[in-house]
N, C-alpha and C. Protein backbone atom coordinates (compact mmCIF):
# COMPACT_ATOMS: atom_id res chain seq x y z
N UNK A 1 266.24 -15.82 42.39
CA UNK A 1 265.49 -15.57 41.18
C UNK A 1 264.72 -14.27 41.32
N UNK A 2 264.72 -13.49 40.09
CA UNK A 2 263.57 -12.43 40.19
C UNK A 2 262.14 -12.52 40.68
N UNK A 3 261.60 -11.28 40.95
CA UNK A 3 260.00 -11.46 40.96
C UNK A 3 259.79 -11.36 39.75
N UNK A 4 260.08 -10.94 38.97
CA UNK A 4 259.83 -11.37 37.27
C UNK A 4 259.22 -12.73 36.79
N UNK A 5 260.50 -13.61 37.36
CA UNK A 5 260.56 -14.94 36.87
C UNK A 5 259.21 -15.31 37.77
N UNK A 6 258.97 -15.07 38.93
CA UNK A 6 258.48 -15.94 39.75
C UNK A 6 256.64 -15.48 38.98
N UNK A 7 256.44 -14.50 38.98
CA UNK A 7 255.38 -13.76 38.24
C UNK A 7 255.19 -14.72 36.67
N UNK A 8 256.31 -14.85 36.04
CA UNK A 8 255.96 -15.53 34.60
C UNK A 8 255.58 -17.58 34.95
N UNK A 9 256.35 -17.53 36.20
CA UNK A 9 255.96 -19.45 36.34
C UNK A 9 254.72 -19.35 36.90
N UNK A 10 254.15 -18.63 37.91
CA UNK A 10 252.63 -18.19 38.79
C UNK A 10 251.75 -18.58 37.10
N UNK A 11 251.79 -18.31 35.81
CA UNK A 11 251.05 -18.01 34.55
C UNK A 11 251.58 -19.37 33.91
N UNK A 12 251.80 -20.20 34.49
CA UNK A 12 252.46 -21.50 33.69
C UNK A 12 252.39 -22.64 34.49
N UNK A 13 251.55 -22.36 35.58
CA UNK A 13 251.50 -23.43 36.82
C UNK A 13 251.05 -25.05 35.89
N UNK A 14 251.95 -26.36 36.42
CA UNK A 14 251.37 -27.34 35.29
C UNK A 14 249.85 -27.82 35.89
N UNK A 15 248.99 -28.57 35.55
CA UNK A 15 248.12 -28.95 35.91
C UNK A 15 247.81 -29.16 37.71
N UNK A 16 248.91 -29.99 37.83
CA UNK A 16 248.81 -30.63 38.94
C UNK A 16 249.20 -29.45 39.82
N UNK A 17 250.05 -28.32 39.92
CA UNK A 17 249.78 -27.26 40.56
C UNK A 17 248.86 -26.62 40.55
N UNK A 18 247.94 -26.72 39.35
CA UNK A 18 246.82 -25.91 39.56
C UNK A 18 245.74 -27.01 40.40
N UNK A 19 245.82 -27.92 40.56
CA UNK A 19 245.06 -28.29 40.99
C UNK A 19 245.22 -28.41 42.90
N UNK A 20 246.14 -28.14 42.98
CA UNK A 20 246.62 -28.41 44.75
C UNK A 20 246.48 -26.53 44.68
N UNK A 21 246.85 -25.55 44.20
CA UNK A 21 246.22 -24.68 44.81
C UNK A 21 244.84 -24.50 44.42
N UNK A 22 244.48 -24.98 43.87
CA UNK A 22 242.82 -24.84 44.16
C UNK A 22 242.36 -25.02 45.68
N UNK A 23 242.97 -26.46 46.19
CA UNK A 23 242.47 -26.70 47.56
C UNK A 23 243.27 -25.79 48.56
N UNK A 24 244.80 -25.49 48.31
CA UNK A 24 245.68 -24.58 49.42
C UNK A 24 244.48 -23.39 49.67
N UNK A 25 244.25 -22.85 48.35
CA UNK A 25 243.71 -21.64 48.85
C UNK A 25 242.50 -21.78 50.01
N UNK A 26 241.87 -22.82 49.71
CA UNK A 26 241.02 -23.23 51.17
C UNK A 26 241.09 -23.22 52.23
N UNK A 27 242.76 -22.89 52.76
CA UNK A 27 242.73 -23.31 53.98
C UNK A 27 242.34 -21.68 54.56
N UNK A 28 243.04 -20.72 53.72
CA UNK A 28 243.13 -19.13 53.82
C UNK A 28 242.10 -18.90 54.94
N UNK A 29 240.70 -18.98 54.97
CA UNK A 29 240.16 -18.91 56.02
C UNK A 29 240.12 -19.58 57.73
N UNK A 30 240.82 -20.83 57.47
CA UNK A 30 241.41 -21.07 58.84
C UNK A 30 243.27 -20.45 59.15
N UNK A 31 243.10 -19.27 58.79
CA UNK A 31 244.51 -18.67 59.17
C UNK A 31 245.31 -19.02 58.11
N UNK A 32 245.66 -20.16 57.58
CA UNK A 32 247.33 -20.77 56.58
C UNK A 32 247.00 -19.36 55.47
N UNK A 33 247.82 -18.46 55.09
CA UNK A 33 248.53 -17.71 54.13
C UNK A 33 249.51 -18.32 53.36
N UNK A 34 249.09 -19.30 52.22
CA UNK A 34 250.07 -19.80 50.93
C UNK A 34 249.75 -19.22 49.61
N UNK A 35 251.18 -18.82 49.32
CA UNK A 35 251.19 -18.15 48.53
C UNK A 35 251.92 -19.24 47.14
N UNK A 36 251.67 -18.47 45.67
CA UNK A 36 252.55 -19.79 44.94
C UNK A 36 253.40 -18.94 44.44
N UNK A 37 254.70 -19.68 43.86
CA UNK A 37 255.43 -19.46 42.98
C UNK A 37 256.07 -18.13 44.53
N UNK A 38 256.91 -18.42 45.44
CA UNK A 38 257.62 -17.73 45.91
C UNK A 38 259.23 -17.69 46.23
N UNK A 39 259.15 -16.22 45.34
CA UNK A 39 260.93 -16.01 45.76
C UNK A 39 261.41 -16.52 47.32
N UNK A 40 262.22 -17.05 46.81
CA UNK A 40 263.19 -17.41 48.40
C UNK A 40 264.66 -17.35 47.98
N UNK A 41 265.54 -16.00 48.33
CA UNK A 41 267.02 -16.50 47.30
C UNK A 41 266.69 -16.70 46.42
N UNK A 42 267.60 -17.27 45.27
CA UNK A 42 267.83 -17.43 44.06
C UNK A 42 266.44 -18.57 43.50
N UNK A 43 265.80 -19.18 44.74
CA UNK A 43 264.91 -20.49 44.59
C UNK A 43 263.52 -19.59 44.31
N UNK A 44 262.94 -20.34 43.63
CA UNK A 44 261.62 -20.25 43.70
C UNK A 44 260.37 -21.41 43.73
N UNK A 45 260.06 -21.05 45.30
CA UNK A 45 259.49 -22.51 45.86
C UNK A 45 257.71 -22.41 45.16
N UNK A 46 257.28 -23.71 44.76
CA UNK A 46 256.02 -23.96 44.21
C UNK A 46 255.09 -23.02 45.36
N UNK A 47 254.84 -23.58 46.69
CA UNK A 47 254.46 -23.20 47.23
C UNK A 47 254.43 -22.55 48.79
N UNK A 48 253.97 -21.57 49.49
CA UNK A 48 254.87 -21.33 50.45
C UNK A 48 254.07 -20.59 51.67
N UNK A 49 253.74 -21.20 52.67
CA UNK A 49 253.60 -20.51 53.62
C UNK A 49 255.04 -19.83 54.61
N UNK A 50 255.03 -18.43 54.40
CA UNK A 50 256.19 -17.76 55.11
C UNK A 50 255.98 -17.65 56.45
N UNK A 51 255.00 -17.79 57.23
CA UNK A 51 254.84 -17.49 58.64
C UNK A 51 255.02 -18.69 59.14
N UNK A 52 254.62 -20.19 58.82
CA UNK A 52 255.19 -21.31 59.34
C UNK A 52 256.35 -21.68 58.53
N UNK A 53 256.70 -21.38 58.05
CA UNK A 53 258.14 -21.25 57.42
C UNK A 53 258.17 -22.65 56.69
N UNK A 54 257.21 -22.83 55.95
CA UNK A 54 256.75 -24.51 55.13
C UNK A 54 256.84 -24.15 53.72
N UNK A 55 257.68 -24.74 52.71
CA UNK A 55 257.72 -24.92 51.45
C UNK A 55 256.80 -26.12 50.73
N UNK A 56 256.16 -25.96 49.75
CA UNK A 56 255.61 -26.80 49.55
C UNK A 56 255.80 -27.65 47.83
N UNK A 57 256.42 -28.88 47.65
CA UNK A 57 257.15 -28.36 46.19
C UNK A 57 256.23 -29.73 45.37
N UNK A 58 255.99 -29.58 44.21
CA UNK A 58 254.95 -30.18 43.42
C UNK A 58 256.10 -31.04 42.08
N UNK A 59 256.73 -32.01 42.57
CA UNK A 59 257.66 -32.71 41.75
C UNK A 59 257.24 -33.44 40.23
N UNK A 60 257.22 -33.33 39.36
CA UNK A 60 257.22 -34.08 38.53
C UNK A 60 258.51 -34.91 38.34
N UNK A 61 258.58 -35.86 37.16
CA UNK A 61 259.21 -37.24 36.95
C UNK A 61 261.14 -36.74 37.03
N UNK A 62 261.34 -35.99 36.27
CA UNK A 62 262.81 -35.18 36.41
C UNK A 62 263.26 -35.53 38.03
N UNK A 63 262.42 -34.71 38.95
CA UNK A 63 263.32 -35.12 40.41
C UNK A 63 263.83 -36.44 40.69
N UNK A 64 262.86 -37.56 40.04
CA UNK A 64 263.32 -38.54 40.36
C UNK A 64 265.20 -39.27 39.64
N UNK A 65 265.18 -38.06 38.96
CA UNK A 65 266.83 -38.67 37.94
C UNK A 65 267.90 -37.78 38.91
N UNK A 66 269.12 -38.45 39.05
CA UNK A 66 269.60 -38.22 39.83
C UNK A 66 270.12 -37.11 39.69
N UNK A 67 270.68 -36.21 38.42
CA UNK A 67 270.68 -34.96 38.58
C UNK A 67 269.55 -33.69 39.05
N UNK A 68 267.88 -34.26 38.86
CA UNK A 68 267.10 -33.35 39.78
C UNK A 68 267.42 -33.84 41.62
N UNK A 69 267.61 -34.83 41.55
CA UNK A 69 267.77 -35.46 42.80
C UNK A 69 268.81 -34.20 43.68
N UNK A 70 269.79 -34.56 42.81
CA UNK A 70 271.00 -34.00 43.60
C UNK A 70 271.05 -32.08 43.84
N UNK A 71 270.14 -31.72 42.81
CA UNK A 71 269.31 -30.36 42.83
C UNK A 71 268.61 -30.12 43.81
N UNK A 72 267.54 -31.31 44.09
CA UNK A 72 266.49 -30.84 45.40
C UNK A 72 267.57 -30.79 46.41
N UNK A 73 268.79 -31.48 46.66
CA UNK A 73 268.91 -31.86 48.30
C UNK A 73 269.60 -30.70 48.85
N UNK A 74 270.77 -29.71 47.24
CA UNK A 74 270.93 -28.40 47.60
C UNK A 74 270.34 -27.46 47.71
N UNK A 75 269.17 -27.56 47.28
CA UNK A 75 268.30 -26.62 47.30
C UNK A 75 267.35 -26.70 48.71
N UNK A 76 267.12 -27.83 48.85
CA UNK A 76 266.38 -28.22 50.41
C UNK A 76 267.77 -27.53 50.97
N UNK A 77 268.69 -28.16 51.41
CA UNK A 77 269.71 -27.25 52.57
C UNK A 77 269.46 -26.29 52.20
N UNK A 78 269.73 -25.59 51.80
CA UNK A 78 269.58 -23.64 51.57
C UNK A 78 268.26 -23.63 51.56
N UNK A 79 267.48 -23.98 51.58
CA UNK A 79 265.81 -23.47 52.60
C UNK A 79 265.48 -23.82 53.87
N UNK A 80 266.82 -24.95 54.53
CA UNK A 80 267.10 -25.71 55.33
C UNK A 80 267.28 -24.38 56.50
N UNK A 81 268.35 -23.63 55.90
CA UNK A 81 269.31 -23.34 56.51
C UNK A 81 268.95 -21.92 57.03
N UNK A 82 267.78 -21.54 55.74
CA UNK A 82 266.58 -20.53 56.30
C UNK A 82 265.77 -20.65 56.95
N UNK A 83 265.10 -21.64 57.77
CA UNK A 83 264.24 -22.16 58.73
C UNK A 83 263.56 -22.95 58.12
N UNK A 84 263.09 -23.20 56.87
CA UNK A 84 261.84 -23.99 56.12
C UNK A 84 262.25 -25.10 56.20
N UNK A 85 260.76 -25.92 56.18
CA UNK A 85 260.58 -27.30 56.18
C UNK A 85 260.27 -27.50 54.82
N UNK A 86 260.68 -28.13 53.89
CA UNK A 86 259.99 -28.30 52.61
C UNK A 86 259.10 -30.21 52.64
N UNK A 87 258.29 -29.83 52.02
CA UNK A 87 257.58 -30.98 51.86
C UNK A 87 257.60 -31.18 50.28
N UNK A 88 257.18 -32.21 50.04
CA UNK A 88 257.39 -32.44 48.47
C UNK A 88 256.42 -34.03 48.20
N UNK A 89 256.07 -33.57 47.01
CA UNK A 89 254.67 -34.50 46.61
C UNK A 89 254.88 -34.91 45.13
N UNK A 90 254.65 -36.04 44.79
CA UNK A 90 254.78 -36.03 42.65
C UNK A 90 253.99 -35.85 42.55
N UNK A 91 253.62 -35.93 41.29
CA UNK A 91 252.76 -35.29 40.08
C UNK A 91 251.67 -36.40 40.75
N UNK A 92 252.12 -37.48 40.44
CA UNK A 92 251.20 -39.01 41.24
C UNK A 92 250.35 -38.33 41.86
N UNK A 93 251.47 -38.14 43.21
CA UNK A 93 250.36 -38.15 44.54
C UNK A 93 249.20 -36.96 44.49
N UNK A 94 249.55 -36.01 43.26
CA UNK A 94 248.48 -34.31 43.34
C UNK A 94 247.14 -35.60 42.92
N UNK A 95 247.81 -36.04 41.66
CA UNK A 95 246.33 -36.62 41.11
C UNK A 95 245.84 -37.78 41.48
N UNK A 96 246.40 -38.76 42.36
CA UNK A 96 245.97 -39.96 42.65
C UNK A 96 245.72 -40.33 44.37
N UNK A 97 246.07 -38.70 45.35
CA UNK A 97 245.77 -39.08 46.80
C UNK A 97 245.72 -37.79 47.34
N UNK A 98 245.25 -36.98 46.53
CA UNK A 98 245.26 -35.23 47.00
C UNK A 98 244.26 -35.59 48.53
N UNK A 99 243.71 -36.02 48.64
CA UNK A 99 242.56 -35.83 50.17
C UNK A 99 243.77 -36.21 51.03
N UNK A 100 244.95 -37.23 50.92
CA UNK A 100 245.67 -37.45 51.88
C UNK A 100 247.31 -36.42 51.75
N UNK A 101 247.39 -36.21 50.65
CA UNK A 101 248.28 -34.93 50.23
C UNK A 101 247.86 -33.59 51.36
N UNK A 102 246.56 -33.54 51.27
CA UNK A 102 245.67 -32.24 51.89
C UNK A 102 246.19 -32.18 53.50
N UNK A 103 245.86 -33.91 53.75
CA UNK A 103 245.91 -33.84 55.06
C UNK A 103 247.49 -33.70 55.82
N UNK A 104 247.78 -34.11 55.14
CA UNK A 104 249.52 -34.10 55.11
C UNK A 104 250.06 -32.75 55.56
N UNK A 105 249.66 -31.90 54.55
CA UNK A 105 250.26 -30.31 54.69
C UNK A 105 249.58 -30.00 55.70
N UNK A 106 248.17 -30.02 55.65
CA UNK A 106 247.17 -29.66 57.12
C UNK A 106 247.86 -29.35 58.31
N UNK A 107 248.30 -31.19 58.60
CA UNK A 107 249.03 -31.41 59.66
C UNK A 107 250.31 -30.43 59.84
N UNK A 108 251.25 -30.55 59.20
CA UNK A 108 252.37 -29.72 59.12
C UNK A 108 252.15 -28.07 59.21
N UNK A 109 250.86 -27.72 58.53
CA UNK A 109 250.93 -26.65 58.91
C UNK A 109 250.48 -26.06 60.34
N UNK A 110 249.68 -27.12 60.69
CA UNK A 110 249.11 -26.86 62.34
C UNK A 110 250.22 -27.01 63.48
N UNK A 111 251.20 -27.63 62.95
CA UNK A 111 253.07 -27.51 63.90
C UNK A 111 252.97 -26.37 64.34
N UNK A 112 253.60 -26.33 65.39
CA UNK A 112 253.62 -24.95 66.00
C UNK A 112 255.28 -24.67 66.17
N UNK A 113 255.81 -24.44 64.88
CA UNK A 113 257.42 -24.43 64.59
C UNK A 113 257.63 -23.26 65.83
N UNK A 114 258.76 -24.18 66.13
CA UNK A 114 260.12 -23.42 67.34
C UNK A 114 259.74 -22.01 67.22
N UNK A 115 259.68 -21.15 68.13
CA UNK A 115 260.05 -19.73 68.30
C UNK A 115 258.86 -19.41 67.90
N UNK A 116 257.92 -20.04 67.38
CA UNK A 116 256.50 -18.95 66.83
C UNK A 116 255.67 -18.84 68.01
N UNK A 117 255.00 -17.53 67.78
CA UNK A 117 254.34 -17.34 68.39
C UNK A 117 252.76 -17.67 68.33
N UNK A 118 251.76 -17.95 68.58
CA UNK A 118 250.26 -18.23 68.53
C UNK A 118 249.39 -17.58 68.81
């Protein structure tokens, strides 16, 4: 996908993305760099730390039908296949367990993925 596109969804984030980067951006001072709405290939992941190589994707009700279904799992391999871990959360969990959503990514981002350095 373009940086175009990715620039016009960044201005259209739905609620529940705006509300999980409200807290991502928090972490910015303990080191995590997430950025939203990032080109990757043709994909453009909700959210994304590139140095731990972590996708972060904000699902609403669609993923759950089996044609988004069958969308995420090609789309996970081909971010797969680029090193990223994608994590993925519904709409639910932004608004009904974000403190344990938080801690979730926390964790994952404190991994000290293969080959990185510290």
């Amino acid at each position: 996908m373009s940086i175009e596109t990715a620039r016009l969804l960044r201005k259209r984030l739905t609620p529940q993305e705006v509300k999980l980067w409200q807290h991502l951006r928090a972490l910015r001072p303990q080191g995590f760099h997430i950025r939203r709405q990032v080109p990757i290939g043709h994909y453009v992941a909700d959210f994304a730390c590139l140095r731990r190589r972590l996708v972060i994707e904000v699902d609403g009700n669609q993923h759950a039908m089996p044609r988004g279904i069958a969308h995420d799992l090609v789309r996970d391999a081909f971010l797969a296949e680029r090193g990223f871990k994608v994590m993925r959360f519904s709409n639910y969990d932004i608004d009904r367990s974000l403190p344990s959503v938080m801690d979730t990514i926390f964790e994952a981002l404190r991994v000290r993925w293969e080959g990185e350095d510290e």
